[in-house]
PDB file of N, CA and C in Angstrom:
ATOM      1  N   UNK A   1      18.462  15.743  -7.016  1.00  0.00           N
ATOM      2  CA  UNK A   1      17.400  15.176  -6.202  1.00  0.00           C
ATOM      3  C   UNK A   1      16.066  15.409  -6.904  1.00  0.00           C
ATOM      4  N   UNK A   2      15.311  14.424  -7.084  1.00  0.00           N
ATOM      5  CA  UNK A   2      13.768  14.401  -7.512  1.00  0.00           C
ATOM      6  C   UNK A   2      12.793  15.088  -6.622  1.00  0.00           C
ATOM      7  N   UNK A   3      12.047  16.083  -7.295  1.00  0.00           N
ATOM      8  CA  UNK A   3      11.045  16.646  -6.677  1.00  0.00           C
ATOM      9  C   UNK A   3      10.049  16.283  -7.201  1.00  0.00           C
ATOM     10  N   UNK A   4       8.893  16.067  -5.900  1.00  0.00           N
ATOM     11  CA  UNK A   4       7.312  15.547  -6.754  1.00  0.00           C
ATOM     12  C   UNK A   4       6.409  16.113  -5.632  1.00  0.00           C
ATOM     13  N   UNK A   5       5.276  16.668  -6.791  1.00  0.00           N
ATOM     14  CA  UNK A   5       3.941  17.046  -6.304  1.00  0.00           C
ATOM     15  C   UNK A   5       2.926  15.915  -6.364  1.00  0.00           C
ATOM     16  N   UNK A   6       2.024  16.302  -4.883  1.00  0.00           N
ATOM     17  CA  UNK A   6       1.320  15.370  -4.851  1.00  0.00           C
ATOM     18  C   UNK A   6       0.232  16.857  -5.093  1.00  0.00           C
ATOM     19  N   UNK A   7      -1.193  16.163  -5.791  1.00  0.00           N
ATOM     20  CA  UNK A   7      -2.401  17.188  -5.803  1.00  0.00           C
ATOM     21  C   UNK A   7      -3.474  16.549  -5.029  1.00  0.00           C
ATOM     22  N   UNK A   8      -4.486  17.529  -5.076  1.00  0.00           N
ATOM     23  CA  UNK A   8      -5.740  16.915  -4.455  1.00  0.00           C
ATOM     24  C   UNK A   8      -6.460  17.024  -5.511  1.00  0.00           C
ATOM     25  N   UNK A   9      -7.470  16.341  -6.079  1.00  0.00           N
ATOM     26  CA  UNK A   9      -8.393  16.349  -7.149  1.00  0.00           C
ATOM     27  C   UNK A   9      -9.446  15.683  -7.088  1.00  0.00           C
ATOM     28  N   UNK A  10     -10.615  15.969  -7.253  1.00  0.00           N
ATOM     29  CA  UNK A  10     -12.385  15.059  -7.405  1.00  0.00           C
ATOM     30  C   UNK A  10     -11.792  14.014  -7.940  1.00  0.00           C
ATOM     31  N   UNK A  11     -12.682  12.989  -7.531  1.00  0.00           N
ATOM     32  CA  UNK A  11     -12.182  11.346  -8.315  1.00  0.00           C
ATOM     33  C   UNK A  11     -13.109  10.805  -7.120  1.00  0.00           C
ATOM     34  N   UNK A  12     -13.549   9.726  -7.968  1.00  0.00           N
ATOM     35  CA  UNK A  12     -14.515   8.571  -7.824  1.00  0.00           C
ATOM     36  C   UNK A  12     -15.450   8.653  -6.939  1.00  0.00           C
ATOM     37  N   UNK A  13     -16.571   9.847  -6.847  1.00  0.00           N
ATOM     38  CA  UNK A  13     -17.509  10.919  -6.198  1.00  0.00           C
ATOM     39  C   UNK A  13     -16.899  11.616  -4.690  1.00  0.00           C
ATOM     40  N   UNK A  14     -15.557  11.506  -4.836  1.00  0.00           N
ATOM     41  CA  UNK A  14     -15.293  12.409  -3.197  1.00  0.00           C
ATOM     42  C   UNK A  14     -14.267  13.112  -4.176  1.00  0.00           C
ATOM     43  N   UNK A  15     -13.011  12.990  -2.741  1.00  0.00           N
ATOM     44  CA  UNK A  15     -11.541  13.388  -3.048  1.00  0.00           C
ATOM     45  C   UNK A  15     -10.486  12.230  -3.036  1.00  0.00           C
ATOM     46  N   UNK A  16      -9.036  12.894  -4.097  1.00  0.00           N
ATOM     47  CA  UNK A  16      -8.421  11.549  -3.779  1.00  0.00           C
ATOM     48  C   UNK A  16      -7.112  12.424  -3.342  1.00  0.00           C
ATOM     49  N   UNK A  17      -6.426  12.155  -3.492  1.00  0.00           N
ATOM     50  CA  UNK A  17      -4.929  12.891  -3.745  1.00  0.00           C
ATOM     51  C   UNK A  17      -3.814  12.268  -4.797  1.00  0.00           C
ATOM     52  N   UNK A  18      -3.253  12.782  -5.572  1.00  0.00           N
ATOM     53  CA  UNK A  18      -2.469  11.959  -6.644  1.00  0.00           C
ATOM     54  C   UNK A  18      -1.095  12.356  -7.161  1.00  0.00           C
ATOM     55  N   UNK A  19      -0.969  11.290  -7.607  1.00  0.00           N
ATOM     56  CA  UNK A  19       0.969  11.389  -7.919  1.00  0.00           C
ATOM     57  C   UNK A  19       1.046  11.412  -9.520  1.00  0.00           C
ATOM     58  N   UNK A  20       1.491  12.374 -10.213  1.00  0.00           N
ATOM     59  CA  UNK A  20       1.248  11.385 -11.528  1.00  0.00           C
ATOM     60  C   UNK A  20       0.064  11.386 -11.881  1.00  0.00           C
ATOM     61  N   UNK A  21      -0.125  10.183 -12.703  1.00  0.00           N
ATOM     62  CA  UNK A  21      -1.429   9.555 -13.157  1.00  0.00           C
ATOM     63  C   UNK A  21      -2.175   8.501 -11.854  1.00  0.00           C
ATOM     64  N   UNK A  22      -1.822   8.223 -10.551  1.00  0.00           N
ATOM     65  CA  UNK A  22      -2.249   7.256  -9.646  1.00  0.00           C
ATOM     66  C   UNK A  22      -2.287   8.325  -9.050  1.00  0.00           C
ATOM     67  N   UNK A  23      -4.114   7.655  -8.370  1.00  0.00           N
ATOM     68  CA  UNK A  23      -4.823   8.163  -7.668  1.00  0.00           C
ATOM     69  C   UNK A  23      -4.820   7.511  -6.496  1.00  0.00           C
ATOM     70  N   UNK A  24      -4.808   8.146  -4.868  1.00  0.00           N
ATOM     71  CA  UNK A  24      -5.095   7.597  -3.605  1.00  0.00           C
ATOM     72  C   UNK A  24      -6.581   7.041  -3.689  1.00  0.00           C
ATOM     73  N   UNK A  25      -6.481   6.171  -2.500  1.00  0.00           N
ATOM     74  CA  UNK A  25      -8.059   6.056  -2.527  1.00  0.00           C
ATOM     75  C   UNK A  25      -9.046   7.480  -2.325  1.00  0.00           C
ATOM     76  N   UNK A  26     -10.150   7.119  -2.537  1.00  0.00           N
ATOM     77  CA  UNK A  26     -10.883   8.366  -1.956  1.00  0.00           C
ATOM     78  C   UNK A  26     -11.616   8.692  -0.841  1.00  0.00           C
ATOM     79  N   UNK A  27     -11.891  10.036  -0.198  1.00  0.00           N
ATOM     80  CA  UNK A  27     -12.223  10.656   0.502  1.00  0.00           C
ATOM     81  C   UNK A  27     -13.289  11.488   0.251  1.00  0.00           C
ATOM     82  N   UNK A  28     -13.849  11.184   1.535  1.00  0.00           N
ATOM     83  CA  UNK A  28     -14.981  12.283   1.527  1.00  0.00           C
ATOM     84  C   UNK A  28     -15.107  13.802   1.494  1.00  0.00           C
ATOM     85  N   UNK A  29     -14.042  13.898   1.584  1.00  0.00           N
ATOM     86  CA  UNK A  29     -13.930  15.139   1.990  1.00  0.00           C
ATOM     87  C   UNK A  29     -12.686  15.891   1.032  1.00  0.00           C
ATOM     88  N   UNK A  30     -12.484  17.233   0.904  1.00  0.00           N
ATOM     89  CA  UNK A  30     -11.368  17.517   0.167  1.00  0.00           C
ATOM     90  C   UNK A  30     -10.235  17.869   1.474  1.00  0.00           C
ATOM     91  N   UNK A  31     -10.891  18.115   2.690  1.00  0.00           N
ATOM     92  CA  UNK A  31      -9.366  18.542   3.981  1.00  0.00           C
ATOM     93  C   UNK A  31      -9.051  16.880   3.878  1.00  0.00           C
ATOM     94  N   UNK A  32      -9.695  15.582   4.166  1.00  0.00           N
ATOM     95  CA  UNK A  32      -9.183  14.976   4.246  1.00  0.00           C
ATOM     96  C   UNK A  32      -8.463  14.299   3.495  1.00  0.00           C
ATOM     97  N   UNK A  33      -8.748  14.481   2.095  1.00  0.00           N
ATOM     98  CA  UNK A  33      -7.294  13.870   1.134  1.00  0.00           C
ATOM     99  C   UNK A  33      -6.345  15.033   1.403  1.00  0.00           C
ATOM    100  N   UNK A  34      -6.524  16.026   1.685  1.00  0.00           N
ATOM    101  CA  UNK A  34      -5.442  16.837   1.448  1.00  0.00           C
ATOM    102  C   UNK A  34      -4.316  16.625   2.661  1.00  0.00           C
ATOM    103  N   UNK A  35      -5.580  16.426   3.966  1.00  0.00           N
ATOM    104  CA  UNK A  35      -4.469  15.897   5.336  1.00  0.00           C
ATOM    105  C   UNK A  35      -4.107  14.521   4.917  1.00  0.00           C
ATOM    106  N   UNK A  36      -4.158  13.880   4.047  1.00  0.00           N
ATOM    107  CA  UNK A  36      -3.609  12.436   3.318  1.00  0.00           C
ATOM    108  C   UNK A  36      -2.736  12.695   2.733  1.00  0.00           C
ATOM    109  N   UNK A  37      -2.314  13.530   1.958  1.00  0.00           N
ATOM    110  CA  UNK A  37      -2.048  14.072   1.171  1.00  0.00           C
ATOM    111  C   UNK A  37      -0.435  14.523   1.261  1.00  0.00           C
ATOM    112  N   UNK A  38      -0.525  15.328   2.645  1.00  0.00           N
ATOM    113  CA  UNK A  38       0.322  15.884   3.174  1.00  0.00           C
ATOM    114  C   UNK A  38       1.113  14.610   4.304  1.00  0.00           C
ATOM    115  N   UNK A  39       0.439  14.106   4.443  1.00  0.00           N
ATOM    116  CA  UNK A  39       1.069  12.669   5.299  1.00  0.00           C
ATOM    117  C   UNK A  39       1.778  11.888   4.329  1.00  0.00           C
ATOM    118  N   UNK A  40       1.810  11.376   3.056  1.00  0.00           N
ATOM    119  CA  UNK A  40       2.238  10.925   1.784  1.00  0.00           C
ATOM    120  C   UNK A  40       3.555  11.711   1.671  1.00  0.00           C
ATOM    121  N   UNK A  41       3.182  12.979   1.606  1.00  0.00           N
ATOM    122  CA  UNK A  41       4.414  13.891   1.445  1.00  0.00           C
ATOM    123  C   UNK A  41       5.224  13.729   2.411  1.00  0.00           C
ATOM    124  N   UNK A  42       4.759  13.621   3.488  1.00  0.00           N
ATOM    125  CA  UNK A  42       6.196  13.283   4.782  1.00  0.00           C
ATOM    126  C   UNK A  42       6.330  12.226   4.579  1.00  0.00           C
ATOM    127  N   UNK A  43       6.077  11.238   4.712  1.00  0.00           N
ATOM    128  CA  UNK A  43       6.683   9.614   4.537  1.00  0.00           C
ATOM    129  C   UNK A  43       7.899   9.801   2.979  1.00  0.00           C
ATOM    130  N   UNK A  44       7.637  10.118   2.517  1.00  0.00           N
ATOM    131  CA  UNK A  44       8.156  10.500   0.766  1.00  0.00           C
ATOM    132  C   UNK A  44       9.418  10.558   2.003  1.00  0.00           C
ATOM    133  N   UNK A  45       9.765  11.616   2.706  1.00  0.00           N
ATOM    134  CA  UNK A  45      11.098  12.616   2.863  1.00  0.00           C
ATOM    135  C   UNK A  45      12.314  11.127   4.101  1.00  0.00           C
ATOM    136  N   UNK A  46      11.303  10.477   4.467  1.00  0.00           N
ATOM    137  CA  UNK A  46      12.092   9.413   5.138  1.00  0.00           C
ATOM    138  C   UNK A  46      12.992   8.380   5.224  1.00  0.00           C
ATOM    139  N   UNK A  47      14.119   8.958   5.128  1.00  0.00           N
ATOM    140  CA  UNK A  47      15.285   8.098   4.895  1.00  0.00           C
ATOM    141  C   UNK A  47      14.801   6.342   5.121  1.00  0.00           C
ATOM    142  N   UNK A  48      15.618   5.497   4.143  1.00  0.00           N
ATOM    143  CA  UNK A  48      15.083   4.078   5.046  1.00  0.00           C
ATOM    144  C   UNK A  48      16.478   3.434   4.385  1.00  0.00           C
ATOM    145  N   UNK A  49      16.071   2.021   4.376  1.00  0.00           N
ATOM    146  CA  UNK A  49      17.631   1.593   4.184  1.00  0.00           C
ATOM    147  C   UNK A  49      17.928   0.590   2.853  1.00  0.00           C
ATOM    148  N   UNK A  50      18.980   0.895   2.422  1.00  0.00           N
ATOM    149  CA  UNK A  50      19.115   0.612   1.092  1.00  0.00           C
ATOM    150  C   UNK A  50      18.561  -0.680   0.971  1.00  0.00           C
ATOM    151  N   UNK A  51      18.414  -0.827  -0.539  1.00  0.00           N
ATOM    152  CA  UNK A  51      17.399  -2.242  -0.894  1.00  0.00           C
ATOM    153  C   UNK A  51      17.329  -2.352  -2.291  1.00  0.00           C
ATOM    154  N   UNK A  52      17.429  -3.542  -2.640  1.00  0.00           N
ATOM    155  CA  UNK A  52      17.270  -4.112  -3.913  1.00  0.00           C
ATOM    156  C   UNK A  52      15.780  -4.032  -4.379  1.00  0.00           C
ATOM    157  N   UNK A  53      15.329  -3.099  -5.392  1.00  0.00           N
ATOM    158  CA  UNK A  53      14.018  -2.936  -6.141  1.00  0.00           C
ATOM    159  C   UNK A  53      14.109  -4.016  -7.669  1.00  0.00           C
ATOM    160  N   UNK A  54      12.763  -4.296  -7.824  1.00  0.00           N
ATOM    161  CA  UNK A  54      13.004  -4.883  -8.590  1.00  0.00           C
ATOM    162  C   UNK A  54      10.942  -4.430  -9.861  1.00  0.00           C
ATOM    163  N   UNK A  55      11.547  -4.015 -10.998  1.00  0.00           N
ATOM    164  CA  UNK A  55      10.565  -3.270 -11.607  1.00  0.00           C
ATOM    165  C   UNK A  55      10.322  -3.920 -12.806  1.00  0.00           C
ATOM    166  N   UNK A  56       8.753  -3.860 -13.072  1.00  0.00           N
ATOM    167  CA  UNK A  56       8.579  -3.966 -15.228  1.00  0.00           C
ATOM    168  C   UNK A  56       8.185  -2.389 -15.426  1.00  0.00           C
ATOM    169  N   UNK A  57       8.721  -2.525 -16.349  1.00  0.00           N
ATOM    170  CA  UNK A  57       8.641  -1.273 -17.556  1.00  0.00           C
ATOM    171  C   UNK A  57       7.845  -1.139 -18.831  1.00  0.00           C
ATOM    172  N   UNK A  58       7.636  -0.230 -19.348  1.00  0.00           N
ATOM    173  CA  UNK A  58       6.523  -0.042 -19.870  1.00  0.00           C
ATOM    174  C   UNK A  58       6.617  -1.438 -21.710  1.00  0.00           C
ATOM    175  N   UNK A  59       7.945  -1.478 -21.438  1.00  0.00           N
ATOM    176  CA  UNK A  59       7.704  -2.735 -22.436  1.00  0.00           C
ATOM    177  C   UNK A  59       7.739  -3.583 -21.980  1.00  0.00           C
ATOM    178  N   UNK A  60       7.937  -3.767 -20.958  1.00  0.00           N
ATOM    179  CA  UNK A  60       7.645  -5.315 -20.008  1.00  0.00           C
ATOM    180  C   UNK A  60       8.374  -5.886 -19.902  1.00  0.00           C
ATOM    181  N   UNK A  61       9.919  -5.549 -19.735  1.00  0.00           N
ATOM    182  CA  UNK A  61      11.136  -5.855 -19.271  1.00  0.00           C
ATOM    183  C   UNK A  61      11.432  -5.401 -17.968  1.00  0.00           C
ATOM    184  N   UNK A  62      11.851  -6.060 -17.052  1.00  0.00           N
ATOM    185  CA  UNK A  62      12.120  -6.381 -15.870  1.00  0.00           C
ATOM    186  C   UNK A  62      13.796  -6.015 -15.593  1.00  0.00           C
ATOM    187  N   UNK A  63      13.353  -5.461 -14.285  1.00  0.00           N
ATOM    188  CA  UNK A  63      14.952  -4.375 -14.197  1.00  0.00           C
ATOM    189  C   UNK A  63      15.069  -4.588 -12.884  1.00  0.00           C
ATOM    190  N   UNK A  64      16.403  -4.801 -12.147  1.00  0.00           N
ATOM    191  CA  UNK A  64      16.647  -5.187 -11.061  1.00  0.00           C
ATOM    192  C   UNK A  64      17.695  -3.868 -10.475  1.00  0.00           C
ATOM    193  N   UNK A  65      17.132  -2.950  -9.738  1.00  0.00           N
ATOM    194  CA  UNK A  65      17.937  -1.818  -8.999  1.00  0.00           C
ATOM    195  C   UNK A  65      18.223  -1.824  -7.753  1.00  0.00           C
ATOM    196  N   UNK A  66      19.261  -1.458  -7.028  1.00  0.00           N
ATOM    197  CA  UNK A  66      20.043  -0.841  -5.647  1.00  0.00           C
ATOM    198  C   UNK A  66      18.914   0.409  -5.794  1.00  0.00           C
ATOM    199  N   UNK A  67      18.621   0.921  -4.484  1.00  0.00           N
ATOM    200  CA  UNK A  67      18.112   1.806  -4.379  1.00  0.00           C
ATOM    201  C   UNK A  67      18.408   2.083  -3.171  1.00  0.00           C
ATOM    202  N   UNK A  68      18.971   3.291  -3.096  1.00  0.00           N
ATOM    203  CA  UNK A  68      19.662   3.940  -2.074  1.00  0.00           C
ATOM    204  C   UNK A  68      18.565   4.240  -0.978  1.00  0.00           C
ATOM    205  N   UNK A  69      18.857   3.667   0.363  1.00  0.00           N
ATOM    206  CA  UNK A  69      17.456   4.222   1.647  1.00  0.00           C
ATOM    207  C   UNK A  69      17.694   6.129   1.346  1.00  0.00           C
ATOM    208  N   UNK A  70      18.249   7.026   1.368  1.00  0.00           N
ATOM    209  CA  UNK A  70      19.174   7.929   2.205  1.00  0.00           C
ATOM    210  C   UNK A  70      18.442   9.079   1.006  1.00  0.00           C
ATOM    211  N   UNK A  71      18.446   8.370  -0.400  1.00  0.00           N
ATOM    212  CA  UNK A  71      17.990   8.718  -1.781  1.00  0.00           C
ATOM    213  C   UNK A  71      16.468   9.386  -1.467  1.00  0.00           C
ATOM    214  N   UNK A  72      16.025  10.237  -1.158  1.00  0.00           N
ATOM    215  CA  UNK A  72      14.943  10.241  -1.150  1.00  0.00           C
ATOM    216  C   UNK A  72      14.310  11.680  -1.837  1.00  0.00           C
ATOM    217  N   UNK A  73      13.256  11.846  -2.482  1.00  0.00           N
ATOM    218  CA  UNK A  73      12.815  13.321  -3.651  1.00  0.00           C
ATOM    219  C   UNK A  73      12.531  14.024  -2.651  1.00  0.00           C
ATOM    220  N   UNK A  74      12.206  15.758  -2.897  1.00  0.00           N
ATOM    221  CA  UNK A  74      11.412  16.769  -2.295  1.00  0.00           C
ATOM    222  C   UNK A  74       9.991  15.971  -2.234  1.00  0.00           C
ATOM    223  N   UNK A  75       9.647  16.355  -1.561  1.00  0.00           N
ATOM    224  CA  UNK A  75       8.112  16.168  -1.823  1.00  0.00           C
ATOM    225  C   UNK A  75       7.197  16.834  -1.189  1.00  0.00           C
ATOM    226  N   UNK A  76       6.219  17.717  -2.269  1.00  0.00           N
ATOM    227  CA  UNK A  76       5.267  18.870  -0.924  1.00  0.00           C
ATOM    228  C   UNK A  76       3.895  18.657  -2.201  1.00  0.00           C
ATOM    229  N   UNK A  77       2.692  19.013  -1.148  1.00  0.00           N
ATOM    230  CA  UNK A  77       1.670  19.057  -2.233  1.00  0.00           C
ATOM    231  C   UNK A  77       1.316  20.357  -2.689  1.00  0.00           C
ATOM    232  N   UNK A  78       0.434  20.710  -3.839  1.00  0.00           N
ATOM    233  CA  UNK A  78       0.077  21.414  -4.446  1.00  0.00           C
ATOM    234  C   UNK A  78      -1.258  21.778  -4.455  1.00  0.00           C
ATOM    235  N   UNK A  79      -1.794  22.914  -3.435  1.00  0.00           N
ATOM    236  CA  UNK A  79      -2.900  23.308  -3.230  1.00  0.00           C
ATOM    237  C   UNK A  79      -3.614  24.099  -4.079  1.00  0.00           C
TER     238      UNK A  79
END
């Protein structure tokens, strides 16, 4: 199972919260990306129902996946 941190970090004169290299929008505040933050992280944990994804990749080939609803990562943020 995939585990992912979400952070809170300064970005674009407030707060944002981020995955990776993608940033949430921003906030004024640092509680409130972080209560964003932590809402991101629960939705993450929510089973849903299987579904055909369909992705480009970093060479720009196009990939067609099953993606399991049930499949879903850890997910907690990092204060």
């Amino acid at each position: 199972m995939a585990h992912i941190h979400y952070r809170v970090v300064e970005h674009d004169g407030g707060w944002a919260y981020k995955l990776g290299d993608v940033f949430s929008e921003p906030f004024r505040t640092r509680a409130m990306a972080l209560r964003a933050a932590h809402r991101a992280a629960a939705e993450q944990r929510v089973p849903g129902d299987s579904t055909l994804i369909e992705f480009q990749d970093e060479a720009g080939k196009w990939h067609v996946e099953k993606s399991e609803g049930g499949d879903r990562p850890e997910a907690d943020v990092v204060e």
